[in-house]
N, C-alpha and C. Protein backbone atom coordinates (compact mmCIF):
# COMPACT_ATOMS: atom_id res chain seq x y z
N UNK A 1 20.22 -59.58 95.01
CA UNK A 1 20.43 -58.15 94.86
C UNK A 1 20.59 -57.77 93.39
N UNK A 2 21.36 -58.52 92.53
CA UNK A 2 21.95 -58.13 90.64
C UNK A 2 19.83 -58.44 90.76
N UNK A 3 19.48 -59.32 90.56
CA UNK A 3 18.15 -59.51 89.69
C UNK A 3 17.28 -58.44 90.38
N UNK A 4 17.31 -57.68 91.59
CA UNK A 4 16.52 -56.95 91.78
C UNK A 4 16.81 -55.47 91.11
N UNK A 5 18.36 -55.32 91.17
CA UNK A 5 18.44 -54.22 90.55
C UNK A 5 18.20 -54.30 88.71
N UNK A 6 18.43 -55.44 88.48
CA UNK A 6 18.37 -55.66 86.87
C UNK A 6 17.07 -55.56 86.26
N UNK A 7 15.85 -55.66 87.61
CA UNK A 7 14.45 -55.81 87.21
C UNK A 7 14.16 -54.03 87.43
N UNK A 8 14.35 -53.12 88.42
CA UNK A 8 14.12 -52.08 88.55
C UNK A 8 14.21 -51.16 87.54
N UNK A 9 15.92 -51.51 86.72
CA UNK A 9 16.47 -51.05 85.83
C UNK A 9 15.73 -51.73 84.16
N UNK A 10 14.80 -52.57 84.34
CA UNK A 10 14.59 -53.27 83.48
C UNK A 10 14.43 -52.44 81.73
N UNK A 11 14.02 -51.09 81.86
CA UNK A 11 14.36 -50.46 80.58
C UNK A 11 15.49 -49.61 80.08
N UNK A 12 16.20 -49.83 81.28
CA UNK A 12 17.50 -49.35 80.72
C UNK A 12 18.39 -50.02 79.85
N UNK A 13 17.99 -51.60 79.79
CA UNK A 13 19.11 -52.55 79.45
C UNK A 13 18.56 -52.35 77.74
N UNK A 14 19.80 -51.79 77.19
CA UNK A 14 19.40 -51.76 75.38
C UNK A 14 20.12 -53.18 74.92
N UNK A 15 20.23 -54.50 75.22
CA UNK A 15 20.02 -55.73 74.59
C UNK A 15 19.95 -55.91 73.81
N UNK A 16 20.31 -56.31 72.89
CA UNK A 16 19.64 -56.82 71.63
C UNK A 16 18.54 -58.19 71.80
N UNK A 17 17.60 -58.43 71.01
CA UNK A 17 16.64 -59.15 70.98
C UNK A 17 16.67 -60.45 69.69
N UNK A 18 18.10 -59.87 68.84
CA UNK A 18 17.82 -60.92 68.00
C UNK A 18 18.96 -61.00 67.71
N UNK A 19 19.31 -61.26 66.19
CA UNK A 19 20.60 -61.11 65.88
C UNK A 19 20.96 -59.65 65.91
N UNK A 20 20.31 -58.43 65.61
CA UNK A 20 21.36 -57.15 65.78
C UNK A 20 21.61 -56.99 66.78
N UNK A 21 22.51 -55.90 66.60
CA UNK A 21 23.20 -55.43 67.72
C UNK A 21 22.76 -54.24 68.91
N UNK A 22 21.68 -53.87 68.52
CA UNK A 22 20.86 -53.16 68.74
C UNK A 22 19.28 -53.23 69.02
N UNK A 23 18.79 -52.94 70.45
CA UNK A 23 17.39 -53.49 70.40
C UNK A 23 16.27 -52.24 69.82
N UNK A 24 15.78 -52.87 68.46
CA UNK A 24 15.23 -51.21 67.81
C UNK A 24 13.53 -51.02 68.95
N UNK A 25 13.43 -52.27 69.31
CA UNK A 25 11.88 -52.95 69.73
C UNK A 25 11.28 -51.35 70.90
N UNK A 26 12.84 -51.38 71.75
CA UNK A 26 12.79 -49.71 72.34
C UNK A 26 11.85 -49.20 72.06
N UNK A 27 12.53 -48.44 71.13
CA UNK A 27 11.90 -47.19 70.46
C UNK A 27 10.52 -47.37 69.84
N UNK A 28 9.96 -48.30 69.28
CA UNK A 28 8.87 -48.60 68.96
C UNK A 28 7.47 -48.54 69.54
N UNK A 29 7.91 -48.91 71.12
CA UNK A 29 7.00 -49.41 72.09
C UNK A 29 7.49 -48.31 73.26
N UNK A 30 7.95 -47.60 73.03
CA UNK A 30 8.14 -46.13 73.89
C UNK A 30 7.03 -45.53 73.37
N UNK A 31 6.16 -44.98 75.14
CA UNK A 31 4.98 -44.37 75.62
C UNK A 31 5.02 -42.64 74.74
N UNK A 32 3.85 -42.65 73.53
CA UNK A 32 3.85 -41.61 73.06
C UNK A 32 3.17 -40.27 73.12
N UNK A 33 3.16 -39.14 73.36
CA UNK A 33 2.07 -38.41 73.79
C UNK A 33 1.33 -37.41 72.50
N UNK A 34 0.08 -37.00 73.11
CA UNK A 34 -0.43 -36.44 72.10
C UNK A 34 0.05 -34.40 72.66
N UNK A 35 -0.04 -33.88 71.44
CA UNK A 35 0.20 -32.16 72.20
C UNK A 35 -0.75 -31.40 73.23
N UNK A 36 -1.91 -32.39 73.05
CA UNK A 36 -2.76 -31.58 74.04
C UNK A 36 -2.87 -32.32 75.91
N UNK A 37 -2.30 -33.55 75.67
CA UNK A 37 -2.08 -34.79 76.21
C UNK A 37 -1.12 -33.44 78.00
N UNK A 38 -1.83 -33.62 79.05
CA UNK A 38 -1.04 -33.11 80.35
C UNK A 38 0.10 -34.23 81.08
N UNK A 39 0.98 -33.90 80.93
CA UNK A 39 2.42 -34.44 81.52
C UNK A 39 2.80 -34.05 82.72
N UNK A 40 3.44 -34.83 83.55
CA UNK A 40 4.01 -34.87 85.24
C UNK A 40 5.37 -33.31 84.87
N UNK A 41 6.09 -34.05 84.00
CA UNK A 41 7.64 -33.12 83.89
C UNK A 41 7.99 -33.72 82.37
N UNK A 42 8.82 -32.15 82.12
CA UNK A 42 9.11 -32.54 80.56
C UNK A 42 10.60 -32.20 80.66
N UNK A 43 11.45 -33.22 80.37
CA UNK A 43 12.60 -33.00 80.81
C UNK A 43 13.45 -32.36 78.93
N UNK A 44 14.08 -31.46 79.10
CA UNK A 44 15.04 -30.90 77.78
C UNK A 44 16.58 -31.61 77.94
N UNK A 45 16.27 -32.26 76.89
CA UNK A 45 18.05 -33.13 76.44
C UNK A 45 17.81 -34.65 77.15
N UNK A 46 18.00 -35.42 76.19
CA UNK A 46 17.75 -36.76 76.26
C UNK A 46 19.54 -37.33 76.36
N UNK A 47 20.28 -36.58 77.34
CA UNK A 47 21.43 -37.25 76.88
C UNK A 47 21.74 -38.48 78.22
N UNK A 48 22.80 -38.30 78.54
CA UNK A 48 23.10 -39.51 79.66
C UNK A 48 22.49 -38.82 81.19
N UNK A 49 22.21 -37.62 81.27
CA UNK A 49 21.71 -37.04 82.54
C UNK A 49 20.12 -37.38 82.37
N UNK A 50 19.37 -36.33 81.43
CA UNK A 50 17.96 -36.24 80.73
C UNK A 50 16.80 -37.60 80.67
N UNK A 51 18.12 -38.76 80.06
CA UNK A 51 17.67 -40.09 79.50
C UNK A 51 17.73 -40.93 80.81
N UNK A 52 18.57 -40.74 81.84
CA UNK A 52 18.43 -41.44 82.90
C UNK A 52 17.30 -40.86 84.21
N UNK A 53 16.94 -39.80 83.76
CA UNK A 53 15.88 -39.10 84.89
C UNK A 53 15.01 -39.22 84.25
N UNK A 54 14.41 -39.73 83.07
CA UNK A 54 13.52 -39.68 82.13
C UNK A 54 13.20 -41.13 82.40
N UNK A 55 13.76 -41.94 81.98
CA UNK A 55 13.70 -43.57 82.65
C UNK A 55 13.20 -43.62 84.19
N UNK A 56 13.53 -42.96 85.12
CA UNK A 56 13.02 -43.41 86.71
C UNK A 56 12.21 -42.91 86.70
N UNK A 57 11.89 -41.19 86.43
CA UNK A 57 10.60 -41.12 86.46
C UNK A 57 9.16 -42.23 85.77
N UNK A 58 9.70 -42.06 84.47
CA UNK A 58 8.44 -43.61 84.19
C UNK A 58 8.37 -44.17 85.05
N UNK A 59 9.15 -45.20 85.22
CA UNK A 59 9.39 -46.03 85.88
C UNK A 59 8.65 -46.14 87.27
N UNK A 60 8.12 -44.68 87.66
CA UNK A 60 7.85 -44.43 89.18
C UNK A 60 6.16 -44.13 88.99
N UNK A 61 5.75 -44.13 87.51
CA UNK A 61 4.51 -43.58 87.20
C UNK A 61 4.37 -42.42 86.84
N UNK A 62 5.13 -41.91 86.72
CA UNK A 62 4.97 -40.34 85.62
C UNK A 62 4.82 -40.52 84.87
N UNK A 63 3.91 -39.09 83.91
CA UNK A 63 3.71 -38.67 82.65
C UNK A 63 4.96 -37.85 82.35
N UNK A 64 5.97 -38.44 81.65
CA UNK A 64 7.30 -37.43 81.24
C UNK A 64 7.67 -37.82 79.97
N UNK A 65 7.91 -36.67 79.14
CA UNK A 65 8.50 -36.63 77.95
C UNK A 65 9.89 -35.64 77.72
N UNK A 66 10.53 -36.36 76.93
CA UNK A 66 12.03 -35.49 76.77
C UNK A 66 12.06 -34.96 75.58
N UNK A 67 12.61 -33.50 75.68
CA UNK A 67 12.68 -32.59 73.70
C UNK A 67 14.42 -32.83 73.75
N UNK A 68 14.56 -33.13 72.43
CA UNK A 68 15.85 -33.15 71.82
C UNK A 68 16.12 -32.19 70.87
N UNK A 69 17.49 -31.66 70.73
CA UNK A 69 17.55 -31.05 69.18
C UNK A 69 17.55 -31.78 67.89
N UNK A 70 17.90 -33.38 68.00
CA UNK A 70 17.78 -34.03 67.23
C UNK A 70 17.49 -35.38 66.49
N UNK A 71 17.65 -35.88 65.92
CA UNK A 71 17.27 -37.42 65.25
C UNK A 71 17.83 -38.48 66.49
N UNK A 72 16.24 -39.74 66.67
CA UNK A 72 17.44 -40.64 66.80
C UNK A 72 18.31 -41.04 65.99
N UNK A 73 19.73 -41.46 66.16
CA UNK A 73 20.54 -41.93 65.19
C UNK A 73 20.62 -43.71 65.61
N UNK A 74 20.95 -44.36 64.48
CA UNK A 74 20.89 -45.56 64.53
C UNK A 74 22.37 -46.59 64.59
N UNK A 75 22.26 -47.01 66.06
CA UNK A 75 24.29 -46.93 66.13
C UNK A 75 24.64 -47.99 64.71
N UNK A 76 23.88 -49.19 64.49
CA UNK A 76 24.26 -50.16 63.52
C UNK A 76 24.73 -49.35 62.07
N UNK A 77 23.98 -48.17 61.96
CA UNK A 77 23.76 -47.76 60.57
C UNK A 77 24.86 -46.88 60.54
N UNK A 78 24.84 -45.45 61.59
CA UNK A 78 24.98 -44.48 61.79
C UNK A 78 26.52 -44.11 62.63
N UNK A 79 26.97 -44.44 63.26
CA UNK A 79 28.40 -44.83 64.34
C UNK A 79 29.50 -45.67 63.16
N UNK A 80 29.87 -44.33 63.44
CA UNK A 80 31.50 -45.17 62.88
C UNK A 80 32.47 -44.81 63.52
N UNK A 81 33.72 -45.83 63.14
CA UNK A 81 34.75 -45.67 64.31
C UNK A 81 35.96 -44.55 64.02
N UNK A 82 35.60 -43.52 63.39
CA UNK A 82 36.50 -41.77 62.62
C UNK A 82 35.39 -41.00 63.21
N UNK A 83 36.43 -40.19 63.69
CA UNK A 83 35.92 -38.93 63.45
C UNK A 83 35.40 -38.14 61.94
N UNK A 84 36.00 -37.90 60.92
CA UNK A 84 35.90 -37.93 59.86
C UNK A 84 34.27 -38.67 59.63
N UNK A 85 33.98 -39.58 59.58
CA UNK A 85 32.73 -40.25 59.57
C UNK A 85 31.78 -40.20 60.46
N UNK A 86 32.19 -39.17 61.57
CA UNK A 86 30.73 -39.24 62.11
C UNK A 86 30.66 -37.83 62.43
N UNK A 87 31.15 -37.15 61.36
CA UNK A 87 30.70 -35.87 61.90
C UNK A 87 29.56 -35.33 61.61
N UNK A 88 28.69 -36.08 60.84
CA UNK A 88 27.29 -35.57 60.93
C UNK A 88 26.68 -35.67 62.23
N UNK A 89 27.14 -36.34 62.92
CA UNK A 89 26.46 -36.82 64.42
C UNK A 89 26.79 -35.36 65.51
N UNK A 90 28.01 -34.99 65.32
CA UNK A 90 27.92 -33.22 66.07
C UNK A 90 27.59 -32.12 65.79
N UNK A 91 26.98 -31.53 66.80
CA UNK A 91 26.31 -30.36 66.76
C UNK A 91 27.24 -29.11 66.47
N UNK A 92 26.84 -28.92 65.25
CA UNK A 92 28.05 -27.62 65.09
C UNK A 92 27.74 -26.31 64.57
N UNK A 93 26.66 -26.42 64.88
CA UNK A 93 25.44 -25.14 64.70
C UNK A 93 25.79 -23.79 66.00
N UNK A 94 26.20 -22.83 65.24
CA UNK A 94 26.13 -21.29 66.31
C UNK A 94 25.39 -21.87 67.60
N UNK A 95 25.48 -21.63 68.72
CA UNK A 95 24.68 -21.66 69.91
C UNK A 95 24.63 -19.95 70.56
N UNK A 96 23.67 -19.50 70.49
CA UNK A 96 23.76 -18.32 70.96
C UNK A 96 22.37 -17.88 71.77
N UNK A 97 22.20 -17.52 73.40
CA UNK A 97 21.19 -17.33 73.96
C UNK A 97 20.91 -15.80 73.81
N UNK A 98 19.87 -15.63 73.00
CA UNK A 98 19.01 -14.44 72.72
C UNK A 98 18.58 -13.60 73.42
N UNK A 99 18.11 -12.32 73.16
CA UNK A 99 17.73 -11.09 74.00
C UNK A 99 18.14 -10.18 73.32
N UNK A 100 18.24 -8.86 74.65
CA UNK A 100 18.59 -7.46 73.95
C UNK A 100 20.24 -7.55 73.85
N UNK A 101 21.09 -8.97 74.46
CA UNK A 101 22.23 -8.92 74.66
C UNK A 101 22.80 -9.90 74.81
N UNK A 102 22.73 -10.70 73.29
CA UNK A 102 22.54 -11.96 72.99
C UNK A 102 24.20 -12.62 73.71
N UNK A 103 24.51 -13.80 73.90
CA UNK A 103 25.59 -14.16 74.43
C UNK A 103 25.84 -16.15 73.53
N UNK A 104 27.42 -15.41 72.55
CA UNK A 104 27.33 -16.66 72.35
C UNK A 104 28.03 -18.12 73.01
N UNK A 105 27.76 -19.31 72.80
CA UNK A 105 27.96 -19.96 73.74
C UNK A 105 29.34 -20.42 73.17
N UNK A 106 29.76 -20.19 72.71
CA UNK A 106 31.22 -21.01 71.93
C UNK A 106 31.04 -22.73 71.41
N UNK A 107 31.95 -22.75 71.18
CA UNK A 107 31.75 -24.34 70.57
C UNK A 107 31.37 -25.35 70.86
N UNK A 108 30.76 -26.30 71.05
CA UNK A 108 29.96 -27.42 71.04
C UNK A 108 30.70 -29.01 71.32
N UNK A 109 31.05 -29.82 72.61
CA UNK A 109 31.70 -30.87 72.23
C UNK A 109 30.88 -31.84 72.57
N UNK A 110 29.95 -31.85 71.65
CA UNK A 110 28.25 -32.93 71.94
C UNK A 110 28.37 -33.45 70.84
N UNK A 111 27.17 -34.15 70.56
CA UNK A 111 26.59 -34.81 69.77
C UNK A 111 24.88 -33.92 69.57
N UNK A 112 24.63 -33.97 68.60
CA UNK A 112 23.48 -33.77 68.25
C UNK A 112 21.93 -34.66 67.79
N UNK A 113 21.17 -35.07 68.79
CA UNK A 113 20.18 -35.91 68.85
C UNK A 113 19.71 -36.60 69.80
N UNK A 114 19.24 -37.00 69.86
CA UNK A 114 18.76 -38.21 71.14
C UNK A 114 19.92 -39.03 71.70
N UNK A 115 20.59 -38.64 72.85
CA UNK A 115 21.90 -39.15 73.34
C UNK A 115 22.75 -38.24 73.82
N UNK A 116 22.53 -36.82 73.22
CA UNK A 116 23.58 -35.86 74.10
C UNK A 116 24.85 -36.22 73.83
N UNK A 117 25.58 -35.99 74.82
CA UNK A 117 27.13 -36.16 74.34
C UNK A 117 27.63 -37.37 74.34
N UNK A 118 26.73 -38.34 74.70
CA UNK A 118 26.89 -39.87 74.20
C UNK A 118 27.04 -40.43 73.10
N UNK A 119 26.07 -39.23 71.94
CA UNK A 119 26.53 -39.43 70.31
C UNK A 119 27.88 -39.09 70.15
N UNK A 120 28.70 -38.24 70.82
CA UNK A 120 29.58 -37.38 70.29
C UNK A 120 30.31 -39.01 70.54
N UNK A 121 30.53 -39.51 71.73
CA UNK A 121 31.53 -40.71 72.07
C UNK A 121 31.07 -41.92 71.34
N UNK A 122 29.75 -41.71 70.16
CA UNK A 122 29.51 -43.43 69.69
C UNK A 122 28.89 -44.39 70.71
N UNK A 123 28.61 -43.46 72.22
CA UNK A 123 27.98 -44.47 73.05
C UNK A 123 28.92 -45.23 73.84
N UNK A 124 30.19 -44.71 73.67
CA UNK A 124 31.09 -45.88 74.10
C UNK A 124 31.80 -45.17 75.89
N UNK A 125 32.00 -46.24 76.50
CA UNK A 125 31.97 -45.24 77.39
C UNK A 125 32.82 -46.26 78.49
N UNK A 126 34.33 -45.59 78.26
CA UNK A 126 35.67 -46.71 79.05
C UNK A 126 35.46 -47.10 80.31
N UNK A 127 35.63 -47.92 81.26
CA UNK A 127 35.42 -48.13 82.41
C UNK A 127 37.46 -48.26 83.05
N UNK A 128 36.94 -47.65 84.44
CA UNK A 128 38.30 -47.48 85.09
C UNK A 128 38.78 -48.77 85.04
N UNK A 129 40.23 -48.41 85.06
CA UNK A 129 40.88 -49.61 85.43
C UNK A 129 41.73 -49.42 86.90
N UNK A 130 41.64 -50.91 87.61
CA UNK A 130 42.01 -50.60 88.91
C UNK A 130 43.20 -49.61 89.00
N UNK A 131 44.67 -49.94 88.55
CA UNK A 131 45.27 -48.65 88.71
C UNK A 131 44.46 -47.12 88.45
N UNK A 132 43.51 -47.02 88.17
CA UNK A 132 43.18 -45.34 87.87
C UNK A 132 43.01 -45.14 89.28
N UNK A 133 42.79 -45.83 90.35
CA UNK A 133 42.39 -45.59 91.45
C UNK A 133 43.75 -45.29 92.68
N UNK A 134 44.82 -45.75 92.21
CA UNK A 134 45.87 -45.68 92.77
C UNK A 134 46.73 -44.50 92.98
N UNK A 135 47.23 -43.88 93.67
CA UNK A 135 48.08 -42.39 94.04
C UNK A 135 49.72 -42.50 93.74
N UNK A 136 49.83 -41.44 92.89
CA UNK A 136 50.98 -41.85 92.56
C UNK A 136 51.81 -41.07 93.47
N UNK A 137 52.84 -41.83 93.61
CA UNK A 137 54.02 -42.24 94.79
C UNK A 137 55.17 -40.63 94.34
N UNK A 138 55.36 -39.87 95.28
CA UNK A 138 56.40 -39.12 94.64
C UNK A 138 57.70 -39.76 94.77
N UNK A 139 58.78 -39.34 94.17
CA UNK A 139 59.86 -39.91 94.37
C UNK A 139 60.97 -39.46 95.46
């Protein structure tokens, strides 16, 4: 059952391939399109929702491409462990949806680029611990 799901999932796993820490080989060998080029679905925001519906579709034989607002960032280079230091990585640009009665969106707790609000966290991303699952007892 792990090797079947590990093979299904097989481009999700970002591995490293050598000594970094990071497999850049990805991005390299990710399916590129031309503008005139006809696509299945074009999904907007490459973050942890976008990037995971973007993966199965391939995966299933679609033509799909994802628009970002921004750069990939490079976690080896780019990720540091301050806030202070990675605030180039959030989006802190006005958000405001346009018209005769424009509406702004208020503040921003993302990341800006390929990753969505996964940049904002460095990618890092806690896993429960069995007590989180437990009800607490009144007294």
């Amino acid at each position: 059952m792990t090797r079947a799901v590990r093979a299904r999932n097989a481009s999700a796993w970002l591995l490293p391939t050598g000594q970094g820490r990071t497999n850049h080989r990805l991005r390299e060998d990710m399916r590129r399109y031309e503008d005139t080029d006809e696509l299945d679905a074009v999904i907007v925001g490459a973050g942890a929702g976008g990037a995971t519906m973007l993966q199965r579709l391939a995966r299933a034989g679609w033509r799909v491409a994802a628009l970002d607002a921004g750069p990939f960032w490079d976690p080896d280079r780019d990720w540091v462990s301050d806030e202070a230091g990675s605030h180039h990585l959030y989006w802190t640009e006005p958000r405001v949806i346009a018209g005769g009665d424009p509406v702004p969106l208020g503040s921003n707790n993302s990341g800006r680029g390929v990753g969505g609000s996964m940049i904002h966290y460095a990618g890092y991303t806690p896993r429960f611990h069995p007590s989180d699952f437990e009800l607490a007892r009144a007294n």
